[in-house]
Protein backbone atom coordinates (compact mmCIF):
# COMPACT_ATOMS: atom_id res chain seq x y z
CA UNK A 1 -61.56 -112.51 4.85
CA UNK A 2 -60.73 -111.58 1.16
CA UNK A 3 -64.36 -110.35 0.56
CA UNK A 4 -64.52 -108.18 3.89
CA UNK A 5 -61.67 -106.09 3.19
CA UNK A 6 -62.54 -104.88 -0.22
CA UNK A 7 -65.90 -104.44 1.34
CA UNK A 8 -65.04 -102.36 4.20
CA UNK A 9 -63.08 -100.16 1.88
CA UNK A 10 -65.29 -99.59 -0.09
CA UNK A 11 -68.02 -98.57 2.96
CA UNK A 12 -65.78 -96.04 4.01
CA UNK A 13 -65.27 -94.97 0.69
CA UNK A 14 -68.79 -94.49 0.65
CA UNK A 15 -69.30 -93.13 3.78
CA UNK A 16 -66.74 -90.82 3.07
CA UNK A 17 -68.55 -89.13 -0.12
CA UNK A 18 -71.91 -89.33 1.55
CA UNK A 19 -70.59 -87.18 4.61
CA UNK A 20 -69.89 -84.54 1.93
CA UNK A 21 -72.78 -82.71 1.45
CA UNK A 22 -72.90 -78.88 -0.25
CA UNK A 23 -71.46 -76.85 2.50
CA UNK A 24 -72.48 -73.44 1.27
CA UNK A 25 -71.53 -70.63 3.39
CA UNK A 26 -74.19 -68.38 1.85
CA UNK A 27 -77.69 -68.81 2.40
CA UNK A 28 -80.17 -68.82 -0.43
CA UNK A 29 -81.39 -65.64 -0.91
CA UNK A 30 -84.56 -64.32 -3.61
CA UNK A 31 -82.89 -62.88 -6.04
CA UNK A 32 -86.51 -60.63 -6.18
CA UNK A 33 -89.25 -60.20 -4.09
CA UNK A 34 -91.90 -58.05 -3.49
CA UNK A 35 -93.43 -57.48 -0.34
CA UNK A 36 -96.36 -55.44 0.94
CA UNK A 37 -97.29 -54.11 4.44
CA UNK A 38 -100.49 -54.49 5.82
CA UNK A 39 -103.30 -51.78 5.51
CA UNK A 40 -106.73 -51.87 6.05
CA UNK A 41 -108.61 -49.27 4.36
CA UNK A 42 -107.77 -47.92 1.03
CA UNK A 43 -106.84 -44.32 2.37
CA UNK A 44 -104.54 -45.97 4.68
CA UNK A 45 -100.76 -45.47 4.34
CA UNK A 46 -99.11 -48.40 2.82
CA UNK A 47 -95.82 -49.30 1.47
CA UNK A 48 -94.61 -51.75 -1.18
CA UNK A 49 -90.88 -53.12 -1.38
CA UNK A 50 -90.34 -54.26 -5.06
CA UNK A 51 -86.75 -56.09 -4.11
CA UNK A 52 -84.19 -57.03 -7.03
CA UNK A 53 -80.55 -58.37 -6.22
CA UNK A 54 -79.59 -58.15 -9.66
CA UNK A 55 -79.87 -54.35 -9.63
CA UNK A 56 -78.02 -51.14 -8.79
CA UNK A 57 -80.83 -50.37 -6.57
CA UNK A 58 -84.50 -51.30 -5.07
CA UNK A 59 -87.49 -49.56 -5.00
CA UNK A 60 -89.93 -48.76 -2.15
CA UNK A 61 -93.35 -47.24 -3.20
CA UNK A 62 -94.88 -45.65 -0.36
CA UNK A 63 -98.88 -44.85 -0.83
CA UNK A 64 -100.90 -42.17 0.76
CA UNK A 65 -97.70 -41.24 2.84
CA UNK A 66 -98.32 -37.97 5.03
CA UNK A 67 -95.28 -35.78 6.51
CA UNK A 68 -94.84 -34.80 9.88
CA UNK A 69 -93.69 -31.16 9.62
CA UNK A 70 -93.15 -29.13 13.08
CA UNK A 71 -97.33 -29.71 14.36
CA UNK A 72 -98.59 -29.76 10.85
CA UNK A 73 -98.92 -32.59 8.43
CA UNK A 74 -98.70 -32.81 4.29
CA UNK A 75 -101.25 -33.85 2.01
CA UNK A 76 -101.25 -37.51 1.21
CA UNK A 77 -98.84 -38.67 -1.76
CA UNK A 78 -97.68 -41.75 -3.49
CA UNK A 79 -93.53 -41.63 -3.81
CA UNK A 80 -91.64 -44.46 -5.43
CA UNK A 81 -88.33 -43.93 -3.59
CA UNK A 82 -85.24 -46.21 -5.34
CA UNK A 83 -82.30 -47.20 -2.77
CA UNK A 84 -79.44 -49.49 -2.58
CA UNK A 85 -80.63 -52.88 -1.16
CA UNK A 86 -78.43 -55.44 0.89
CA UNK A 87 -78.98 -58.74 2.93
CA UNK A 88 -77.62 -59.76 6.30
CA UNK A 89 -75.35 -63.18 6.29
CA UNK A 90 -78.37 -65.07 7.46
CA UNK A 91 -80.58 -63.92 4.15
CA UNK A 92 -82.96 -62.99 5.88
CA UNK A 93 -83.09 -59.26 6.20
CA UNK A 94 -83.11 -56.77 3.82
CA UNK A 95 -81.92 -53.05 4.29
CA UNK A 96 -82.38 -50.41 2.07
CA UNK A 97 -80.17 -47.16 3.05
CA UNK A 98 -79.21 -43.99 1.31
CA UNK A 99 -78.77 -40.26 1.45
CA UNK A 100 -79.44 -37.78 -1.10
CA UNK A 101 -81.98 -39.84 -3.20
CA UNK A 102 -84.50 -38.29 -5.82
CA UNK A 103 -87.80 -39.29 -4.85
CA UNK A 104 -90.53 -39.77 -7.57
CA UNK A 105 -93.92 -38.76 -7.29
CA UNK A 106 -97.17 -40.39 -9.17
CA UNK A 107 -99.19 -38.02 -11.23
CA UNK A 108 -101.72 -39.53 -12.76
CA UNK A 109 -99.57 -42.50 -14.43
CA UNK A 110 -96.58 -41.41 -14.12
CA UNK A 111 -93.67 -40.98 -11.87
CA UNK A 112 -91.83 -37.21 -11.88
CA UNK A 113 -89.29 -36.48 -10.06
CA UNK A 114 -89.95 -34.39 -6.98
CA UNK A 115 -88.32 -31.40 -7.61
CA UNK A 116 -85.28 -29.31 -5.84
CA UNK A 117 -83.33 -30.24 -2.76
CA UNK A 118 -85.94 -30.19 0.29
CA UNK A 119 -87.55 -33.15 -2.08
CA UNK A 120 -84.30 -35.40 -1.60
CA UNK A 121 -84.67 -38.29 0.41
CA UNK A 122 -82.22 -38.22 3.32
CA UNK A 123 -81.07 -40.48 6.41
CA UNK A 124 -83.11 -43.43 4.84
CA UNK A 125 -83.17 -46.43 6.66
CA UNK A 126 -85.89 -49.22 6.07
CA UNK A 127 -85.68 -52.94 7.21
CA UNK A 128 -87.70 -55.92 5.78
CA UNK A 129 -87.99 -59.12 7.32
CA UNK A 130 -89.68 -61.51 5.40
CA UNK A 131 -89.24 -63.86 7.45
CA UNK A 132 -90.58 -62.35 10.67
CA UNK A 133 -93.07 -60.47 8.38
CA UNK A 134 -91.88 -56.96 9.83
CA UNK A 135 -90.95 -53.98 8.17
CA UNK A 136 -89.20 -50.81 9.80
CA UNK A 137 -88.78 -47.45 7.72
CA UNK A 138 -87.84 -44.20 8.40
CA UNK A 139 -86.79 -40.99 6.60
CA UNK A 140 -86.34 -37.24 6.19
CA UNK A 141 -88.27 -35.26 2.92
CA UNK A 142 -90.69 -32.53 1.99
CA UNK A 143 -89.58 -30.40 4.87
CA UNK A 144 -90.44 -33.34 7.52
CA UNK A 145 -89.63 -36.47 8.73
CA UNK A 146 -91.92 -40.38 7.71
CA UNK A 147 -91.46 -43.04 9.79
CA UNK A 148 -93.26 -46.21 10.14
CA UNK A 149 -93.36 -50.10 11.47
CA UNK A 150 -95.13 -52.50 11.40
CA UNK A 151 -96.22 -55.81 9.75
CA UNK A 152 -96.14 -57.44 6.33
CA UNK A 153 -98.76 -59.04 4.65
C-alpha cells in the first residue's frame, strides 16, 4: 500500500502535465506567401499576390489587366498595386482593402507610378484563400472598374 500511493500521485501528476498541451488561440499563419491565379495562355489576365505579414502593406501584381469603361475596354497593362493585408481568426483568408492607393505601372523594367487622381486605386477589395485555392478581386481605376474570381494555382 506504501508503493501505490506515491505511485498514483505521481500518475496524476503526470497525467496532469500531459493534458496540458499548447493551447494557442491563434492559428499559424505564413508570415509570406505568394500565390498565383490560374491562366492559361500567356495573353491571359493573371494576378500574383506577393503576401508579407511583417509589412506595412502587400502587393498584388495584376498582368495583362483590361478596364471595363462604359462599353469600351483599355489596352492591356501590368499594375503592381500595394495594399494593407489582414487574416481572418481562422488564418486562413487573406484580405487586402484600401482606398486611394497609387498604382504602379511596368515600363519596360520598371514600375512608375500611374499618374494623377483617375489612376488611384479605389474601393479595393480582394480575397485569397489559400486554402480553398480561390481568389476574389475587385476595384475601381483608369476611368473603369476590374473585377475578377476565380482559382489559384
Amino acid at each position: 500500500m506504501k508503493k501505490l500511493i506515491p505511485a498514483l500521485l505521481f500518475a496524476a501528476l503526470f497525467l496532469t502535465f500531459a493534458a496540458c498541451g499548447d493551447d494557442k488561440d491563434e492559428p499559424e499563419v505564413p508570415k509570406t506567401q505568394k500565390l498565383e491565379s490560374e491562366h492559361g495562355q500567356a495573353n491571359d489576365t493573371y494576378l500574383i499576390w506577393d503576401i508579407d505579414m511583417n509589412q506595412d502593406s502587400s502587393s498584388i501584381y495584376l498582368y495583362n489587366a483590361v478596364f471595363t469603361i462604359g462599353e469600351a475596354t483599355s489596352p492591356a497593362m501590368t499594375l503592381r498595386i500595394d495594399a494593407p493585408v489582414t487574416v481572418d481568426k481562422s488564418g486562413k483568408v487573406y484580405t487586402l482593402a484600401g482606398t486611394g492607393i497609387m498604382a504602379y505601372m511596368l515600363r519596360g523594367t520598371t514600375w512608375m507610378p500611374m499618374p494623377g487622381d483617375a489612376y488611384m486605386v479605389n474601393n479595393l477589395i480582394s480575397t485569397v484563400n489559400p486554402g480553398a485555392k480561390t481568389y476574389t478581386i475587385s476595384f475601381d481605376c483608369h476611368g473603369g472598374h476590374f473585377e475578377k474570381e476565380g482559382k489559384l494555382q
